[in-house]
N, C-alpha and C. Protein backbone atom coordinates (compact mmCIF):
# COMPACT_ATOMS: atom_id res chain seq x y z
N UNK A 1 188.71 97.63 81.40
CA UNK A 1 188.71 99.04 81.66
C UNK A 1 187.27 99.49 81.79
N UNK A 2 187.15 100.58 82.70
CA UNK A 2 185.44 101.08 82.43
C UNK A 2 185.60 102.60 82.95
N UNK A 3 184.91 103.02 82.48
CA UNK A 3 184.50 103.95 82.67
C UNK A 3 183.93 104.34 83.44
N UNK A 4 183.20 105.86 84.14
CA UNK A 4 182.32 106.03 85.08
C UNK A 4 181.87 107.14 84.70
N UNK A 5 180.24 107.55 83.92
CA UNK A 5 180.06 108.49 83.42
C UNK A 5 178.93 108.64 83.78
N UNK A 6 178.69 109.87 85.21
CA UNK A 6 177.50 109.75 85.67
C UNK A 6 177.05 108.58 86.84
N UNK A 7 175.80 108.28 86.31
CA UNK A 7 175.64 106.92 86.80
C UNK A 7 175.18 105.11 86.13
N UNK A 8 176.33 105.33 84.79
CA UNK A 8 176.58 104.83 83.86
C UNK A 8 177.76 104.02 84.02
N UNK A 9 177.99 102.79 83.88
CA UNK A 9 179.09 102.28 83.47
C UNK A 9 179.77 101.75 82.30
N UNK A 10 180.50 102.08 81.47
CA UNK A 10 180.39 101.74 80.33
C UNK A 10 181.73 100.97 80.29
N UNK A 11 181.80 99.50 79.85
CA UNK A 11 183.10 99.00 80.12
C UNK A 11 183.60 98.41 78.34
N UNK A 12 184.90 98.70 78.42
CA UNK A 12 185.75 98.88 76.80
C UNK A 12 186.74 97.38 77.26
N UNK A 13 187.21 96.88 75.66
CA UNK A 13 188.41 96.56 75.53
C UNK A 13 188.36 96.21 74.74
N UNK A 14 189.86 96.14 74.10
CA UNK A 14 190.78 95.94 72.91
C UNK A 14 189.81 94.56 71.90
N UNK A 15 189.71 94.99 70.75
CA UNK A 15 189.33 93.72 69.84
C UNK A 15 190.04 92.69 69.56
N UNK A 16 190.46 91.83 70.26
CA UNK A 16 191.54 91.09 69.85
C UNK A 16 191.95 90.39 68.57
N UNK A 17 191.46 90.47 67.59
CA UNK A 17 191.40 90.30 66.21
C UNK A 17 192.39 91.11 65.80
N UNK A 18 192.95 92.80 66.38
CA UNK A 18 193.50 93.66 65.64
C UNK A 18 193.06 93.75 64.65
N UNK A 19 191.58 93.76 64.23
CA UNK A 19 191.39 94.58 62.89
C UNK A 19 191.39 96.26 63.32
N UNK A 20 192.53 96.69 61.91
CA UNK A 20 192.25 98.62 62.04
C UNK A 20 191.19 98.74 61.28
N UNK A 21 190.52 99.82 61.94
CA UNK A 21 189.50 100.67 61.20
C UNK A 21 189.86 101.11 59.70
N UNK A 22 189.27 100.86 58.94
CA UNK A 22 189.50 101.38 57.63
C UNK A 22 190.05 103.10 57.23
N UNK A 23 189.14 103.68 58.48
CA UNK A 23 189.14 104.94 58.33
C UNK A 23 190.49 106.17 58.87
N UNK A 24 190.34 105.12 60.29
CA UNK A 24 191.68 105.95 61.43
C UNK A 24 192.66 105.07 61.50
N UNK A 25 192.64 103.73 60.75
CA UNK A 25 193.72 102.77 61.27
C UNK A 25 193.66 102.84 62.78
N UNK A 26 193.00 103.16 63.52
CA UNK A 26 192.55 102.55 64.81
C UNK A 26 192.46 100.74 65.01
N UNK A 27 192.70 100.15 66.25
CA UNK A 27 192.11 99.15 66.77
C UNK A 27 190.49 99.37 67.01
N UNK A 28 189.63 98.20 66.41
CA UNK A 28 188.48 98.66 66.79
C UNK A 28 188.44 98.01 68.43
N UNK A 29 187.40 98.57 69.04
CA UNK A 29 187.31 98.34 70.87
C UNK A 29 185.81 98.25 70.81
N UNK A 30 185.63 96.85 71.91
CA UNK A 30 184.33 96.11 72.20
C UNK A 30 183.87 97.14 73.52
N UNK A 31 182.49 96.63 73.38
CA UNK A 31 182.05 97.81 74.63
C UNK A 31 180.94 96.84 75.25
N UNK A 32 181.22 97.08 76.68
CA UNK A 32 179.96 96.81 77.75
C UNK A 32 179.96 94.84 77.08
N UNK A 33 178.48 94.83 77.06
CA UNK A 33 178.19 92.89 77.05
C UNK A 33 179.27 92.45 76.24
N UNK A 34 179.54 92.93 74.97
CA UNK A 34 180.38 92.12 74.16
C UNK A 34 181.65 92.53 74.77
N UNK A 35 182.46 93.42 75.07
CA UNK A 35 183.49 93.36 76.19
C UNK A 35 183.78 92.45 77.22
N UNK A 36 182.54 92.15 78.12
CA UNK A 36 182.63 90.89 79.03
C UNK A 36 182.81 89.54 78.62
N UNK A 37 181.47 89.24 77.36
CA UNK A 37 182.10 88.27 76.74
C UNK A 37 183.15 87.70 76.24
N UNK A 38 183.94 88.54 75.60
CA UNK A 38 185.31 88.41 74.84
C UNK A 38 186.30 88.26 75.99
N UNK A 39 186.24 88.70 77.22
CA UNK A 39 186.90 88.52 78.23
C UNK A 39 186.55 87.07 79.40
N UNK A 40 185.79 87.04 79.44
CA UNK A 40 185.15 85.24 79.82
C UNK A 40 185.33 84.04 79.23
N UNK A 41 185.36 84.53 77.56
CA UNK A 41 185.97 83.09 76.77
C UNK A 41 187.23 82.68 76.73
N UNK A 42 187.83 84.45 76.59
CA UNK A 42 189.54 84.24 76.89
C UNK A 42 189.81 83.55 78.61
N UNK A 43 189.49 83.80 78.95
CA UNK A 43 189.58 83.13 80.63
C UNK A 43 189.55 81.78 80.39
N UNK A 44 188.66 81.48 79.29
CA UNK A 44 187.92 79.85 80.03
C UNK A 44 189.21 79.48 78.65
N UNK A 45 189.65 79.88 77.69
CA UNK A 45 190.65 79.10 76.97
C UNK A 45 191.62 79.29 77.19
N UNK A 46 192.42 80.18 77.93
CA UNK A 46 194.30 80.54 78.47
C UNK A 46 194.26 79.39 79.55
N UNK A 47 195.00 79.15 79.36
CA UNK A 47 195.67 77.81 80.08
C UNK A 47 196.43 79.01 81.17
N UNK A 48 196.77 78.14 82.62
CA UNK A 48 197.80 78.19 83.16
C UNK A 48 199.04 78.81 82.64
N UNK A 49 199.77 79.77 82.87
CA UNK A 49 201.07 80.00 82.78
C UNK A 49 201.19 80.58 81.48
N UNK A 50 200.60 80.64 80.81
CA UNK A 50 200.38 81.45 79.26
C UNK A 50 200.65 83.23 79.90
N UNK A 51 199.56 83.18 80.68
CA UNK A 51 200.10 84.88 80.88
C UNK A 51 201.24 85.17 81.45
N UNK A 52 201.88 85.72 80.92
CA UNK A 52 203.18 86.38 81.72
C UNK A 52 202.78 86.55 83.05
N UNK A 53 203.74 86.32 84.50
CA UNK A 53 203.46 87.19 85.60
C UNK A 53 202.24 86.94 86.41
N UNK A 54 201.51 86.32 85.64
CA UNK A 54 199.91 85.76 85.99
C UNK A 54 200.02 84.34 86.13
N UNK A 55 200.69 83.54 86.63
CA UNK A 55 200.13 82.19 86.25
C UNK A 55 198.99 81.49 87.08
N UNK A 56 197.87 82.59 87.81
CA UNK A 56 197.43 81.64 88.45
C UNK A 56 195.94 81.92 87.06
N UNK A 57 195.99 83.02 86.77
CA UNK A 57 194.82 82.93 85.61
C UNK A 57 194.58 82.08 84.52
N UNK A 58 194.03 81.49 84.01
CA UNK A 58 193.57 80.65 83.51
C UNK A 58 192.88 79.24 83.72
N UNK A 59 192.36 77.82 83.13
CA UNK A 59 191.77 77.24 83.15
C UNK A 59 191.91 76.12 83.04
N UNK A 60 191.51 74.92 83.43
CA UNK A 60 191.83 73.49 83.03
C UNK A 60 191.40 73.32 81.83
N UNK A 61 190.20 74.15 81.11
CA UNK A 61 189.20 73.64 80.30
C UNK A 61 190.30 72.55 78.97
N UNK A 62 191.05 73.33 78.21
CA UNK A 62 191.36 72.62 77.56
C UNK A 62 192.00 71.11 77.36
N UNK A 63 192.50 71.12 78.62
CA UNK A 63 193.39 69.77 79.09
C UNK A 63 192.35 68.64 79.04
N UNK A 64 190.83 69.15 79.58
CA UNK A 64 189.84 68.36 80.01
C UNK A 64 188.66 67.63 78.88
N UNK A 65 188.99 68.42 77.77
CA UNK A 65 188.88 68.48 76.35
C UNK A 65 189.35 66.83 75.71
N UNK A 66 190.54 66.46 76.01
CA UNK A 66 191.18 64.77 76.04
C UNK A 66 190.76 64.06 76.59
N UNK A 67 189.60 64.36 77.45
CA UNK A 67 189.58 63.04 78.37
C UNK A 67 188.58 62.53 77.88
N UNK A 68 188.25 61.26 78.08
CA UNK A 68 187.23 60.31 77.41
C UNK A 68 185.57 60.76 77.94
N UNK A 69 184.38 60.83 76.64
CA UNK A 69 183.50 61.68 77.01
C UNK A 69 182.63 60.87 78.48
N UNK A 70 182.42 61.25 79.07
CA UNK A 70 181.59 61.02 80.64
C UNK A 70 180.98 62.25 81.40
N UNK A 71 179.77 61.59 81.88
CA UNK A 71 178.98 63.00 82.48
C UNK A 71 179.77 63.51 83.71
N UNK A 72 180.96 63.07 84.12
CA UNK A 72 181.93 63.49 85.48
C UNK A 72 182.97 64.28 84.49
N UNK A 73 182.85 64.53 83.51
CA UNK A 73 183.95 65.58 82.52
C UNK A 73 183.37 66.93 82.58
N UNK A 74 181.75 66.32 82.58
CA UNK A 74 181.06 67.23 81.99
C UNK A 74 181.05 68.58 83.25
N UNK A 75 181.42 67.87 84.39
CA UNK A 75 180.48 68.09 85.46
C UNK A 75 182.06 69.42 85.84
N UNK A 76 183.16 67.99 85.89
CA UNK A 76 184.32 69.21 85.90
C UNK A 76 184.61 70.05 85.74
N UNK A 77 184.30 70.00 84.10
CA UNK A 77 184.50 71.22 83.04
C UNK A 77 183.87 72.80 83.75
N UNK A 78 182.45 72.11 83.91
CA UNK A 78 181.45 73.07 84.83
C UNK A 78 182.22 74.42 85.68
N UNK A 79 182.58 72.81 87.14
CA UNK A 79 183.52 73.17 88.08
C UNK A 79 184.61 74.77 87.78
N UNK A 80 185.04 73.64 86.74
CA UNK A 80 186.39 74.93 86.41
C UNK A 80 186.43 76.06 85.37
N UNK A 81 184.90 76.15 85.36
CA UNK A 81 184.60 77.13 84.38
C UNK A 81 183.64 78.21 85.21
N UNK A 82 183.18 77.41 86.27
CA UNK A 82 182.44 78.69 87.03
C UNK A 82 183.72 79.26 87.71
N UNK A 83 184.83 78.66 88.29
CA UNK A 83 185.67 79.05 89.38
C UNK A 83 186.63 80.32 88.96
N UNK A 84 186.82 79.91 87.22
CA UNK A 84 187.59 80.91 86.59
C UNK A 84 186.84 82.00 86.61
N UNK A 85 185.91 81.92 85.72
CA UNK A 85 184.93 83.63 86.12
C UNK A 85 184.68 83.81 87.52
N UNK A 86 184.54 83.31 88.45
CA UNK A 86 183.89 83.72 89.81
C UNK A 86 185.58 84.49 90.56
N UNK A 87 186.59 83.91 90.18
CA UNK A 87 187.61 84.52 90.73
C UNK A 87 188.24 85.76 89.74
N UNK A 88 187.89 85.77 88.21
CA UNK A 88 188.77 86.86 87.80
C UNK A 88 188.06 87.52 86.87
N UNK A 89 186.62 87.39 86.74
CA UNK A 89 185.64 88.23 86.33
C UNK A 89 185.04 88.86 87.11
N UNK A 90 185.21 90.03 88.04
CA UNK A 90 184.64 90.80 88.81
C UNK A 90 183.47 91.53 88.18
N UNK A 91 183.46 91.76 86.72
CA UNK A 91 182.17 92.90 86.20
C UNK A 91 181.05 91.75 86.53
N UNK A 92 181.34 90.67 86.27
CA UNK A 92 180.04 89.43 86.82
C UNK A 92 179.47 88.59 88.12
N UNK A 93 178.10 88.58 88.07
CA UNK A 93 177.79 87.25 88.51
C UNK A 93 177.34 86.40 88.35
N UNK A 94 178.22 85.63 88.07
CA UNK A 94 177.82 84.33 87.40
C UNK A 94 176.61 83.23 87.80
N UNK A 95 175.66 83.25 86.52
CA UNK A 95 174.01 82.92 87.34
C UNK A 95 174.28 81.07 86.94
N UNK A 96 174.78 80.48 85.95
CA UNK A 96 174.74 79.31 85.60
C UNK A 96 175.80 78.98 84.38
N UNK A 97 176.39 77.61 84.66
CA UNK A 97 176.82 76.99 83.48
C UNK A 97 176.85 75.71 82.65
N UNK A 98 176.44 75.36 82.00
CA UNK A 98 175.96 74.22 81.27
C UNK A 98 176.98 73.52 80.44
N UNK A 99 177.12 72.37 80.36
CA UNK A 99 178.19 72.24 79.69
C UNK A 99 177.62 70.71 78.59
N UNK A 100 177.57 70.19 77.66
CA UNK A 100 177.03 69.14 76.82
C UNK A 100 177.98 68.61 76.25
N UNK A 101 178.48 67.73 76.02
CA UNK A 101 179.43 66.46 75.21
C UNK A 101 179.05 66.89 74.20
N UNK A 102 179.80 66.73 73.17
CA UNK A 102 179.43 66.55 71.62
C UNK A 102 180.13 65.15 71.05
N UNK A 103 180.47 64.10 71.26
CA UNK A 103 181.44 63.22 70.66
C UNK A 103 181.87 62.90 69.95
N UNK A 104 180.51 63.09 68.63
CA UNK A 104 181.11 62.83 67.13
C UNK A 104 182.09 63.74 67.07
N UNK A 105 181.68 65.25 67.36
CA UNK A 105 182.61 65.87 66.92
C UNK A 105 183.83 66.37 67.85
N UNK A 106 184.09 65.51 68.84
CA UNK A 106 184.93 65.65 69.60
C UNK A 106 185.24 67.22 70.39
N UNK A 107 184.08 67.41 70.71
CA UNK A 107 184.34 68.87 71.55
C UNK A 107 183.07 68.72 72.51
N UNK A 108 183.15 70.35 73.24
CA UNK A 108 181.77 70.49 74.06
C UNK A 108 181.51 71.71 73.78
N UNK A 109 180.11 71.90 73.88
CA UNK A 109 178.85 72.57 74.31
C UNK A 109 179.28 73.10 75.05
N UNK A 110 179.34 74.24 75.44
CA UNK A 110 179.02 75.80 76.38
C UNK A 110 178.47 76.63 76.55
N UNK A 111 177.83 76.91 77.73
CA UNK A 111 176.99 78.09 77.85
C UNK A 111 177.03 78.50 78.76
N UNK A 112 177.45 79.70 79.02
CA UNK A 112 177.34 80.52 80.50
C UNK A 112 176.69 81.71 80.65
N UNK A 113 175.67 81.36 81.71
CA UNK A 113 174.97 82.49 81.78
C UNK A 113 175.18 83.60 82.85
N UNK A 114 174.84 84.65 82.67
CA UNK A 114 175.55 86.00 83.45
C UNK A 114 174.80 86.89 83.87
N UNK A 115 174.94 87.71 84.69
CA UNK A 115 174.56 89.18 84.44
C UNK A 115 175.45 90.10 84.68
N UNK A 116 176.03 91.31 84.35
CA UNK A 116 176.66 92.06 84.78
C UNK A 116 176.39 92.75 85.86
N UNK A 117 177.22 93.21 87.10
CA UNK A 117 176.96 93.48 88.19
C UNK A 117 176.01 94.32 88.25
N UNK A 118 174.99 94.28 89.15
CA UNK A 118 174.31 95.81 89.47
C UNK A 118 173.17 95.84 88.04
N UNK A 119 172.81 94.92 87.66
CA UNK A 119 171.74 94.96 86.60
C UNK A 119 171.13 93.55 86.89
N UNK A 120 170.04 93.41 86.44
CA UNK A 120 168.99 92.22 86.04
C UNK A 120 168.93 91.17 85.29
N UNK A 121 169.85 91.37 84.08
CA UNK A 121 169.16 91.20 82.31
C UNK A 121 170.21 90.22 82.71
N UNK A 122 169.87 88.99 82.43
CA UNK A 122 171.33 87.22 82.07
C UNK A 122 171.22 87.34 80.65
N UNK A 123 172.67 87.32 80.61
CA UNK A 123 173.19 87.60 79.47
C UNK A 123 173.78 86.56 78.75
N UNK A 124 173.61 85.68 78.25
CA UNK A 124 174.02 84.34 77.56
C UNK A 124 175.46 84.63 76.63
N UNK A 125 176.32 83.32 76.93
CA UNK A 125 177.37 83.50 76.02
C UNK A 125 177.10 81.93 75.48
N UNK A 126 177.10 81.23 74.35
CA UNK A 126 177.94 79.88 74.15
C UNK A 126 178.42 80.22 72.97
N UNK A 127 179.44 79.24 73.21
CA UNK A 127 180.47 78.99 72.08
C UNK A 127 180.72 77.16 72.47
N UNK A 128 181.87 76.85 71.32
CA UNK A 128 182.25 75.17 71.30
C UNK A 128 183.56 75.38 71.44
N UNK A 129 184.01 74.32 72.85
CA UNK A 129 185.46 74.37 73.08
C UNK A 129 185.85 72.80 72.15
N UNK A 130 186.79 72.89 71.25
CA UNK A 130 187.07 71.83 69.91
C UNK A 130 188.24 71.43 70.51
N UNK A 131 188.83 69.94 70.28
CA UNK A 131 189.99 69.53 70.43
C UNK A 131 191.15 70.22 69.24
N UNK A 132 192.19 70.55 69.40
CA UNK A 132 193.03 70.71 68.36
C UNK A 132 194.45 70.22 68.52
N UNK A 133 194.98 70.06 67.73
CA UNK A 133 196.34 69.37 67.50
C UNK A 133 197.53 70.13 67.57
């Protein structure tokens, strides 16, 4: 969702945690960078067919997560992690993505870098996509 205030954009959404506010029992709501973020990670972890009505949204990432570690995983992962934001993250453009093996601990390294449309500033996200059972 965003707003248009002026010549301001200010973009909201839902905390997905559902924590209420102590005060209003409100949902608290992310705004602007941390909004995009929270919406880019969910992209890169919904699988296929998870969304109702949507099945073309989502990602290989996790499937790709099993496969035995090699720099052509690495490279995939990449692949299908720029393609998801470049097709269903419109507030972005996506400047780079990095992706690193971890093996001991059976996951990867992520980092994607950004800017939000119509601004300058790359905006870094990583997090660790983990195998789970």
């Amino acid at each position: 969702m965003s707003l248009i205030t002026g010549t301001t954009r200010t973009f909201s959404d839902l905390d997905l945690s559902f924590t209420p506010n102590p005060v209003t029992g409100d949902i608290f709501k992310k705004y602007n960078e941390n909004a995009i973020k929270s919406s880019i990670k969910n992209l890169v972890m919904i699988n296929h067919y998870e969304k109702h009505f949507h099945p073309e949204i989502g990602s290989e990432a996790r499937s790709l997560l099993f496969e035995l570690p090699d720099p052509q995983v690495d490279i995939m992962l990449s692949r299908t992690i720029s393609m998801v934001i470049t097709t269903h993250e419109p507030r972005v453009d996506l400047v780079k993505v990095i992706v690193k093996n971890i093996p001991n601990d059976n996951a990867m390294g992520v980092v994607i870098i950004f800017k939000v449309k119509n601004t300058s500033i790359p905006i870094v996200l990583d997090f660790i996509l983990a195998r789970e059972r």
